[in-house]
Structures are given as structure tokens and as C-alpha cells.
PDB file of N, CA and C in Angstrom:
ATOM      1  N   UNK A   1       0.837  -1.182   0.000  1.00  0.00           N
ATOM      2  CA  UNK A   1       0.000   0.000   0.000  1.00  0.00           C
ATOM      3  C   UNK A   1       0.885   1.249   0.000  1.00  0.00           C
ATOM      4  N   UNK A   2       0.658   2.277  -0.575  1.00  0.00           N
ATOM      5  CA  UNK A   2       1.411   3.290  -0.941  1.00  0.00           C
ATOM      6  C   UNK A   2       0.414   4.471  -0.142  1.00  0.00           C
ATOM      7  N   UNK A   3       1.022   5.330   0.696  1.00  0.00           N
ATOM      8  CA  UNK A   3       0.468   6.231   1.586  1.00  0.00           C
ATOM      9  C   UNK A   3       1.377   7.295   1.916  1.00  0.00           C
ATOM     10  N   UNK A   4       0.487   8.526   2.128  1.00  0.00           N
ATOM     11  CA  UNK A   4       1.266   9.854   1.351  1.00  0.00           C
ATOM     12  C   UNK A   4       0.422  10.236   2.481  1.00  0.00           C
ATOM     13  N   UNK A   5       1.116  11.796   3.002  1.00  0.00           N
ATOM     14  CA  UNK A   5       0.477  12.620   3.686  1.00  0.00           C
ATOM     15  C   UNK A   5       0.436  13.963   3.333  1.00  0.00           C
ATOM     16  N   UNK A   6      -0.810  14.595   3.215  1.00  0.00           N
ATOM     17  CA  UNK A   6      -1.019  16.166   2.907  1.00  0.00           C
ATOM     18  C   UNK A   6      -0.436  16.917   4.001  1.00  0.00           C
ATOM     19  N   UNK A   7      -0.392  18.213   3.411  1.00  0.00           N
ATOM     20  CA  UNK A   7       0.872  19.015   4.231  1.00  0.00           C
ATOM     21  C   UNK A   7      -0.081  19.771   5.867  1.00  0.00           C
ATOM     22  N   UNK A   8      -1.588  19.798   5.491  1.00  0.00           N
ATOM     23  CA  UNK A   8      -2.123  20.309   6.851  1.00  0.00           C
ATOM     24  C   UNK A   8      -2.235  18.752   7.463  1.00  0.00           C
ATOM     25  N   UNK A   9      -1.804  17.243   6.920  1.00  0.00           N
ATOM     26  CA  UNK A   9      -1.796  16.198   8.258  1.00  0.00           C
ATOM     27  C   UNK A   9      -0.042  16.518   8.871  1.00  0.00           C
ATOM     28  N   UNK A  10       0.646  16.650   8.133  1.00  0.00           N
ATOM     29  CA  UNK A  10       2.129  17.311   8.467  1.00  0.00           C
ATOM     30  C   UNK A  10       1.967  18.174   9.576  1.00  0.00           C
ATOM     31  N   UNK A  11       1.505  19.179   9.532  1.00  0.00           N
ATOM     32  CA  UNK A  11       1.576  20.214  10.243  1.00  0.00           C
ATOM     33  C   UNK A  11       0.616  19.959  11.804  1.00  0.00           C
ATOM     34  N   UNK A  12      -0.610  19.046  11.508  1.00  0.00           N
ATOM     35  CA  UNK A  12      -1.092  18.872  13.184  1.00  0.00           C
ATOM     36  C   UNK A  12      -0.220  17.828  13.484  1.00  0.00           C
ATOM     37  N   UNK A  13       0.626  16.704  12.186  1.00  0.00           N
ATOM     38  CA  UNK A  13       1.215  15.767  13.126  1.00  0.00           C
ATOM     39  C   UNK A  13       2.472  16.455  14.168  1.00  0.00           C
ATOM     40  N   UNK A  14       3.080  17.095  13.758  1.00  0.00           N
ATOM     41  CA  UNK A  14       3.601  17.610  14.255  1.00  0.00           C
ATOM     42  C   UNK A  14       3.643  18.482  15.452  1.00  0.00           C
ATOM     43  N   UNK A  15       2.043  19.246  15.769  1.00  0.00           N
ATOM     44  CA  UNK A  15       2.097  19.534  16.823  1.00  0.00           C
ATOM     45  C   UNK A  15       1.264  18.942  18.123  1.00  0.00           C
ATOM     46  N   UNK A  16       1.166  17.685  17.433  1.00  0.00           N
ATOM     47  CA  UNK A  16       0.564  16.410  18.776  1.00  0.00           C
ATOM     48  C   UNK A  16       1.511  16.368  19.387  1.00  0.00           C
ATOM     49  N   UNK A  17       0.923  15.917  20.176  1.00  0.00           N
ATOM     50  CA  UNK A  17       1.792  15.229  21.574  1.00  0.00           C
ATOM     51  C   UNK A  17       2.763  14.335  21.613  1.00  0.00           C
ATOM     52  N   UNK A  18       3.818  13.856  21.873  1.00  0.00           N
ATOM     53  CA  UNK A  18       4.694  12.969  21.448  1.00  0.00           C
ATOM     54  C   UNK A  18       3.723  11.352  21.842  1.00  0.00           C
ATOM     55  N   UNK A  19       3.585  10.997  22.550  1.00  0.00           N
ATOM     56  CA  UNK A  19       2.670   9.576  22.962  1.00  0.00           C
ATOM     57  C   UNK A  19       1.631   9.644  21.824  1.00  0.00           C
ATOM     58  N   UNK A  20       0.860  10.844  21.163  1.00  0.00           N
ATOM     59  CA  UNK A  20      -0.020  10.758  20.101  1.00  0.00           C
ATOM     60  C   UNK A  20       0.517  10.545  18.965  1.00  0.00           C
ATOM     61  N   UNK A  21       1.826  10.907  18.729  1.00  0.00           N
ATOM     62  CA  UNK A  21       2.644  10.395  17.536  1.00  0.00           C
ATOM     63  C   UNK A  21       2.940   8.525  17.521  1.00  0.00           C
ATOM     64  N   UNK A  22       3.579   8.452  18.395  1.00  0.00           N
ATOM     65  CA  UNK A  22       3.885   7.007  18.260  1.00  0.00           C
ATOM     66  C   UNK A  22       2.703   6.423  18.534  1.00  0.00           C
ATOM     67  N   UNK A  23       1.650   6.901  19.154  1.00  0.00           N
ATOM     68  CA  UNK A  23       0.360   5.902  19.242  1.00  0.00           C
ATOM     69  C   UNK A  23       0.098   5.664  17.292  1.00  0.00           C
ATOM     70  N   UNK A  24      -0.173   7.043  16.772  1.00  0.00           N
ATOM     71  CA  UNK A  24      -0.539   6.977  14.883  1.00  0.00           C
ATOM     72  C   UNK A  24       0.438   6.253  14.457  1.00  0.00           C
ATOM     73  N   UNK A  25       2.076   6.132  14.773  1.00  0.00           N
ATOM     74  CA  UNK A  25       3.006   5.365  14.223  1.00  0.00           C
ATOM     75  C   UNK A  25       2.721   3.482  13.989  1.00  0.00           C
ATOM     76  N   UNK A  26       1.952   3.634  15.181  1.00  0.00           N
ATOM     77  CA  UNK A  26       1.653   1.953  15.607  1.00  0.00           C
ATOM     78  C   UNK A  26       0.712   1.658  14.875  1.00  0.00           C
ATOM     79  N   UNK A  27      -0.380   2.851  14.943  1.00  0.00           N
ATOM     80  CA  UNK A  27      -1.699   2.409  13.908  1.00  0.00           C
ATOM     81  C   UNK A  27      -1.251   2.403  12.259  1.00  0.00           C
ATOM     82  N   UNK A  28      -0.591   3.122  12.109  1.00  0.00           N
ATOM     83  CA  UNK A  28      -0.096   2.970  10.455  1.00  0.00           C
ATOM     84  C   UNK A  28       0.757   1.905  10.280  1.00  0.00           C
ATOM     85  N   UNK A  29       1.310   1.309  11.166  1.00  0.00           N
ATOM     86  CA  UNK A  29       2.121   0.047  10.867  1.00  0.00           C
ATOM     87  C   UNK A  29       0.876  -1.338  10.258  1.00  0.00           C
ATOM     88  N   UNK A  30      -0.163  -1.196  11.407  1.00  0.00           N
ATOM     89  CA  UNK A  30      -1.262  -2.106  11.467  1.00  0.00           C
ATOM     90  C   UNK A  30      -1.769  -1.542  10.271  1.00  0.00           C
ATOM     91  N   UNK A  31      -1.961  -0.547   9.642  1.00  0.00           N
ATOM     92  CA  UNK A  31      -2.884  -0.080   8.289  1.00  0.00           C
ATOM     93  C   UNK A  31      -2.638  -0.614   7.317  1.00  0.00           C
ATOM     94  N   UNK A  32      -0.961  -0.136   7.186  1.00  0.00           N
ATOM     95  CA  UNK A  32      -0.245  -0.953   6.041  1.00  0.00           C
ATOM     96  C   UNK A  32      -0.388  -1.995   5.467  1.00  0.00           C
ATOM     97  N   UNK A  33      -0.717  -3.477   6.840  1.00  0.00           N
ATOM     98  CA  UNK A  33      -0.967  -4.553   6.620  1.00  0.00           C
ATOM     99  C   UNK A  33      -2.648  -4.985   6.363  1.00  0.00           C
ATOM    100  N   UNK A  34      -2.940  -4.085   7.498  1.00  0.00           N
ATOM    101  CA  UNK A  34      -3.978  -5.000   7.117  1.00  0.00           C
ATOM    102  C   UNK A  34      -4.843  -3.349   7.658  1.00  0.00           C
ATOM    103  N   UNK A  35      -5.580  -2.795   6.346  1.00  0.00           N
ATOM    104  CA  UNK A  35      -6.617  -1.213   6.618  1.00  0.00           C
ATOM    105  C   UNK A  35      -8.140  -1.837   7.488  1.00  0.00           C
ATOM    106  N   UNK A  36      -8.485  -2.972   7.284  1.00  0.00           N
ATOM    107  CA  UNK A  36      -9.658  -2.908   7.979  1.00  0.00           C
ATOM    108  C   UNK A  36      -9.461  -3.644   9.495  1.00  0.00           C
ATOM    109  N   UNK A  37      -8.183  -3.934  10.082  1.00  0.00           N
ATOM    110  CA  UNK A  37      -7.836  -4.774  11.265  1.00  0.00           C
ATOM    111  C   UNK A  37      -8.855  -3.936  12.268  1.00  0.00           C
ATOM    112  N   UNK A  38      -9.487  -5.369  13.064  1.00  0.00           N
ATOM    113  CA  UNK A  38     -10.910  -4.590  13.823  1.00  0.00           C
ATOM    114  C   UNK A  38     -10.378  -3.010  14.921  1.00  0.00           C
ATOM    115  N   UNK A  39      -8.764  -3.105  15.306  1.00  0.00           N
ATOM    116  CA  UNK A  39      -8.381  -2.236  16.445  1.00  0.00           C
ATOM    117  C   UNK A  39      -8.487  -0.764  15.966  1.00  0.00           C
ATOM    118  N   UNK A  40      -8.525  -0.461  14.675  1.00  0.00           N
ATOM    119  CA  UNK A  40      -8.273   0.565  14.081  1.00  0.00           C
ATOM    120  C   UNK A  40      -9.955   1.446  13.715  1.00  0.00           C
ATOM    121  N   UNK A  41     -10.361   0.635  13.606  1.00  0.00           N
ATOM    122  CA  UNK A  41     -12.183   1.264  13.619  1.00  0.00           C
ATOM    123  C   UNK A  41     -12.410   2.050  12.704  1.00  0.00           C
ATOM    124  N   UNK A  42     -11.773   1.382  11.182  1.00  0.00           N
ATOM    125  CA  UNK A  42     -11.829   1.976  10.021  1.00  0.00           C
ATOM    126  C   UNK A  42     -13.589   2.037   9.839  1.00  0.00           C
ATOM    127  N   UNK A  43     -13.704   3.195   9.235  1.00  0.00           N
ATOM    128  CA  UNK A  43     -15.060   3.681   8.747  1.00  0.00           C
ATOM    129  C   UNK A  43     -15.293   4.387   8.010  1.00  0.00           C
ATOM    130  N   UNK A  44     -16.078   4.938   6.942  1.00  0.00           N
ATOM    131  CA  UNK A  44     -16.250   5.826   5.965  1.00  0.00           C
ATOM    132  C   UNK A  44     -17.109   7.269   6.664  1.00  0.00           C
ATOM    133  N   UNK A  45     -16.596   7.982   6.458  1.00  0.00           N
ATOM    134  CA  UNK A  45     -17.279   9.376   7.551  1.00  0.00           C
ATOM    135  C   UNK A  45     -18.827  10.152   6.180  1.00  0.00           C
ATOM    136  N   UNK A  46     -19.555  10.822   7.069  1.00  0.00           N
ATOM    137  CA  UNK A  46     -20.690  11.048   6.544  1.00  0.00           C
ATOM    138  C   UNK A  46     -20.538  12.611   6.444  1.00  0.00           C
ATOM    139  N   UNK A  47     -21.756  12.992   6.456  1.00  0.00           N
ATOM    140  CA  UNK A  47     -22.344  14.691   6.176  1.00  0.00           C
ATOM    141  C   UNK A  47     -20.495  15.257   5.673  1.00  0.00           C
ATOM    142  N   UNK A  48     -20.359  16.249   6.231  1.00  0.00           N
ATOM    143  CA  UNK A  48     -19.440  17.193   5.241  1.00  0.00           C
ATOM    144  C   UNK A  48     -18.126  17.103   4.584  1.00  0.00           C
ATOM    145  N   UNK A  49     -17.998  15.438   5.167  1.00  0.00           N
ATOM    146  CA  UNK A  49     -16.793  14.522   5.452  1.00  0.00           C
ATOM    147  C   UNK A  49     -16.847  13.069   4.559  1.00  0.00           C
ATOM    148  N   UNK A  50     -17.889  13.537   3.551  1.00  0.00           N
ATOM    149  CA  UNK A  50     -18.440  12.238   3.138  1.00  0.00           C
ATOM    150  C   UNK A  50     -17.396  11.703   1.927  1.00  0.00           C
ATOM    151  N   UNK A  51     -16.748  10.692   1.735  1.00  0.00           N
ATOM    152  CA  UNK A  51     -15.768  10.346   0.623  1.00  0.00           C
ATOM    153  C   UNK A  51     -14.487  10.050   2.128  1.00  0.00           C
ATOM    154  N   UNK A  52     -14.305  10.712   2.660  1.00  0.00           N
ATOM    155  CA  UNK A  52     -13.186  10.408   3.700  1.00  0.00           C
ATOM    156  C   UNK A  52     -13.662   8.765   4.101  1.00  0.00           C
ATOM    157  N   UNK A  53     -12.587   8.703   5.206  1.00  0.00           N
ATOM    158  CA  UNK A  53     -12.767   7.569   5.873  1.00  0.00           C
ATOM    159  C   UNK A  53     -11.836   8.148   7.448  1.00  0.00           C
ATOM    160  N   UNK A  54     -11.971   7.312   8.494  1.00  0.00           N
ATOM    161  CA  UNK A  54     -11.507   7.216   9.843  1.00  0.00           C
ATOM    162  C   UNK A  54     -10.847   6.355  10.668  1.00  0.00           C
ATOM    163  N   UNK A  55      -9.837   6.479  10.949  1.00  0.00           N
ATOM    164  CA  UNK A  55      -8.983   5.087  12.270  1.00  0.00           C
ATOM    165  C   UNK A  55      -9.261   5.722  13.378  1.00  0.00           C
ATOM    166  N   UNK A  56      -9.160   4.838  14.062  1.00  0.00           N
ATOM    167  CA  UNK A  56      -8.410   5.536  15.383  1.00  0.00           C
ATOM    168  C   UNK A  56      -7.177   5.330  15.440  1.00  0.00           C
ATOM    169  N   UNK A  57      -6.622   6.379  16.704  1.00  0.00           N
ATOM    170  CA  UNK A  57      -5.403   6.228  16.675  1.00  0.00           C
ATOM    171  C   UNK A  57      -5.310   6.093  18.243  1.00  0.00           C
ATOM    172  N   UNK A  58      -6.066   6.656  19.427  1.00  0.00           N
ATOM    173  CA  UNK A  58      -6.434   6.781  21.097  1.00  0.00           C
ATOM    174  C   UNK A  58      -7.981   6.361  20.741  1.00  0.00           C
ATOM    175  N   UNK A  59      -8.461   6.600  21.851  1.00  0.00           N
ATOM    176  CA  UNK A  59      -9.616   6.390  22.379  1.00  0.00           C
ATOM    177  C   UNK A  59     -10.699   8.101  21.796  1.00  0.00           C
ATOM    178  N   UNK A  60      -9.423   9.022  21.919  1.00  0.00           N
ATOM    179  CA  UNK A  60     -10.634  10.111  21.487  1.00  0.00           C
ATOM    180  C   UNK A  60      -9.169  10.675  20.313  1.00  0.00           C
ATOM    181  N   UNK A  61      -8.708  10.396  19.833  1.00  0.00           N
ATOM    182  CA  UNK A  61      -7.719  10.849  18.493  1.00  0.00           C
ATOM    183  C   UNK A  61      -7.868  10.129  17.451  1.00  0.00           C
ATOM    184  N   UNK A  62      -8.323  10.968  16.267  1.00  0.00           N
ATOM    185  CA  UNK A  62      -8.671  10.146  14.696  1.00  0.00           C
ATOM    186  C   UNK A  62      -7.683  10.431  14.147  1.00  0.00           C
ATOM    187  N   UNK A  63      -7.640   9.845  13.055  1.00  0.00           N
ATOM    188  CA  UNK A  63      -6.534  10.230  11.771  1.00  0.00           C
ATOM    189  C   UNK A  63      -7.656  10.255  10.359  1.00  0.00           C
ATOM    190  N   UNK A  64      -7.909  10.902   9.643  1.00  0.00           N
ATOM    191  CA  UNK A  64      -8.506  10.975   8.554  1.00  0.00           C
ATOM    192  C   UNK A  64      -7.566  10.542   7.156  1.00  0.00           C
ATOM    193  N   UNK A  65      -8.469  10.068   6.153  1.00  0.00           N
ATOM    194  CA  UNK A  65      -7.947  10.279   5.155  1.00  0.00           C
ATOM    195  C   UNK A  65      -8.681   9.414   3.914  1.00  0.00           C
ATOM    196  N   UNK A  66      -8.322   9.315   2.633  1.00  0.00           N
ATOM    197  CA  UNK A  66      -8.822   9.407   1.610  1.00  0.00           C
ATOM    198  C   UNK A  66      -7.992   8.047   0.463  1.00  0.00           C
ATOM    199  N   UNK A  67      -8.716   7.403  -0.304  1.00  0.00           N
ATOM    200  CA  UNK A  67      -8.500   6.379  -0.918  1.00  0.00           C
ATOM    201  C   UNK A  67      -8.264   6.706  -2.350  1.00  0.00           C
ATOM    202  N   UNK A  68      -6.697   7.019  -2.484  1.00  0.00           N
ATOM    203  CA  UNK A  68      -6.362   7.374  -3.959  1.00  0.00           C
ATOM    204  C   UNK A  68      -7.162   6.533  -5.142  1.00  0.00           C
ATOM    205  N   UNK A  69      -6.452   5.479  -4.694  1.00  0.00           N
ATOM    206  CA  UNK A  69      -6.656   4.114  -5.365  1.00  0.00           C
ATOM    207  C   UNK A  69      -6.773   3.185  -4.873  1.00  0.00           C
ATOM    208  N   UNK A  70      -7.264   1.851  -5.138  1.00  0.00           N
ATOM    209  CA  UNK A  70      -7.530   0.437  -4.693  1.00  0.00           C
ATOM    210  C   UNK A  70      -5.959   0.228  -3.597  1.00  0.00           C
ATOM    211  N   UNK A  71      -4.845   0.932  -4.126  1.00  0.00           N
ATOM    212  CA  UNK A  71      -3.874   0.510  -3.059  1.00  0.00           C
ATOM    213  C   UNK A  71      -2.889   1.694  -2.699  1.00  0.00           C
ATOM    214  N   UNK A  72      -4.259   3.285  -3.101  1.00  0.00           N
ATOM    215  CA  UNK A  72      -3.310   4.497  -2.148  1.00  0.00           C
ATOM    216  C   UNK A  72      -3.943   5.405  -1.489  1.00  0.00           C
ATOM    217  N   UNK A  73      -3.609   5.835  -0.473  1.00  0.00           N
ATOM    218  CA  UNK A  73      -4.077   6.620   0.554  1.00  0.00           C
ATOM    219  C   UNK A  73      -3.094   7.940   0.820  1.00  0.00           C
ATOM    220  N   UNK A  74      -4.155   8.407   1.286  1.00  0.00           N
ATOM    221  CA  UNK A  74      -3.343   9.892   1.498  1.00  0.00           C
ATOM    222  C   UNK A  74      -3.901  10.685   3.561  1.00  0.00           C
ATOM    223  N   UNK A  75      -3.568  10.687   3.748  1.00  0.00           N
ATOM    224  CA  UNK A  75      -3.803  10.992   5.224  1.00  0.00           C
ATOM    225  C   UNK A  75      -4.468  12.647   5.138  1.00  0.00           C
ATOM    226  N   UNK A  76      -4.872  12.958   5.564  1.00  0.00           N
ATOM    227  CA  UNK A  76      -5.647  14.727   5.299  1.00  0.00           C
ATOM    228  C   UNK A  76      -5.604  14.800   6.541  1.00  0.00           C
ATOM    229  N   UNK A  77      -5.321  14.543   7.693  1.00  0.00           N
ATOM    230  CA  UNK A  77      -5.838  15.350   9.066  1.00  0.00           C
ATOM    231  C   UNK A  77      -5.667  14.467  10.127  1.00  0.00           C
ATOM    232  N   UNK A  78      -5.190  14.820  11.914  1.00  0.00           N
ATOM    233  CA  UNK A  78      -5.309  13.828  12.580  1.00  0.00           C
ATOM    234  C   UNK A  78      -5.316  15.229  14.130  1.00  0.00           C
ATOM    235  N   UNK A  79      -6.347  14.683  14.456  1.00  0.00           N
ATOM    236  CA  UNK A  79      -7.159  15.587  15.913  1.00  0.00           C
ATOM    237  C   UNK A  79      -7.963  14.882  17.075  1.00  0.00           C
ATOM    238  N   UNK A  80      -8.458  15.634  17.567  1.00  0.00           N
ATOM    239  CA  UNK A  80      -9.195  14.582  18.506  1.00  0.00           C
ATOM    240  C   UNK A  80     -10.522  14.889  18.130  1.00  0.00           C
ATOM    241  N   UNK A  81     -11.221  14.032  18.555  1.00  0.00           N
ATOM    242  CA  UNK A  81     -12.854  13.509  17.662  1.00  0.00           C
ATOM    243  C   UNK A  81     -13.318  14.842  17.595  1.00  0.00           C
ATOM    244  N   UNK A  82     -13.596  15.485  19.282  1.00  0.00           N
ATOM    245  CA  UNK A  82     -14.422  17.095  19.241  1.00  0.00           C
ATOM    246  C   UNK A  82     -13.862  17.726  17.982  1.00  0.00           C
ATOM    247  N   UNK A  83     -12.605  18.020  18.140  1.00  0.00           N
ATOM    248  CA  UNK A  83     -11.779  19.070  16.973  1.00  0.00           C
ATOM    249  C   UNK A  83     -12.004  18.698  15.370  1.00  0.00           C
ATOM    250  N   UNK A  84     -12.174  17.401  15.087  1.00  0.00           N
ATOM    251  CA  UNK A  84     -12.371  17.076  13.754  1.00  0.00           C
ATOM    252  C   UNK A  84     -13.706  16.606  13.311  1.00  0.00           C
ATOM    253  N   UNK A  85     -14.667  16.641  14.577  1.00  0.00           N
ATOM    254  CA  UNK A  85     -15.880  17.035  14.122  1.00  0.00           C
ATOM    255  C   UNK A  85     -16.988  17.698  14.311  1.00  0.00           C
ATOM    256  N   UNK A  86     -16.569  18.645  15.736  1.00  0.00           N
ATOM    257  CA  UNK A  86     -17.271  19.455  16.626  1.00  0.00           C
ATOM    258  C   UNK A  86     -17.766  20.516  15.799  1.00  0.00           C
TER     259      UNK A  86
END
């Protein structure tokens, strides 16, 4: 799987928390292999968000992002649930 990140997921990854980084590090390892593994709580997001999709990455931290192709992804965003959909 080939996975790319847009420059505003760059910029919040960067100003997470260090434990919120390596928590997304762990979940993208698991993505790689396997995108629908039940821990990750892949889902397709609705109303203004509709075409995206969702992991988790914590208990209240998502990672967003978008399905180039049958085998590419691109990451768009990673916040905590309120912030990315409040």
C-alpha cells in the first residue's frame, strides 16, 4: 500500500503530543498490513466529510484520510474527535 500525507496532516502531526505520535506510528504500521484490522475502527465518515474515511489512533484521536486508489491513501488530518468534528 502506498500512503502519502497532505501538508495540513504534516503540520497537526507535528504539533501532537509525542505519545499521540507514536500511538498513529503503531496504527499505520497495522494499516499498512492489514486497513480494515478490527483495532483501528476503520469507517467511511458522513455529512461534510463524506468520501473520507476514519482510524483511530487513542480512544478520542482520529486520523482521517482518503483512498487514492484500490492501493493508495493519502492521510488529510489527525485531531481529537471534538476538533475534527465538533
Amino acid at each position: 500500500m502506498r500512503i502519502e500525507f497532505h501538508r495540513w496532516f504534516k503540520k497537526r502531526y507535528k504539533k501532537a503530543p509525542i505519545n499521540i505520535r507514536r500511538q498513529f506510528n503503531e496504527r499505520l504500521f497495522i494499516f499498512e498490513k492489514s486497513p480494515f484490522y478490527p483495532l483501528l475502527n476503520n469507517h467511511p465518515l458522513t455529512g461534510n466529510r463524506k468520501g473520507q474515511w476514519s482510524i483511530n489512533v487513542t480512544g478520542d484521536w482520529r486520523a482521517i484520510y482518503i483512498w487514492r486508489d484500490e492501493d493508495a491513501v493519502i492521510f488529510l488530518d489527525i485531531n481529537t474527535h471534538s476538533n475534527l468534528y465538533g
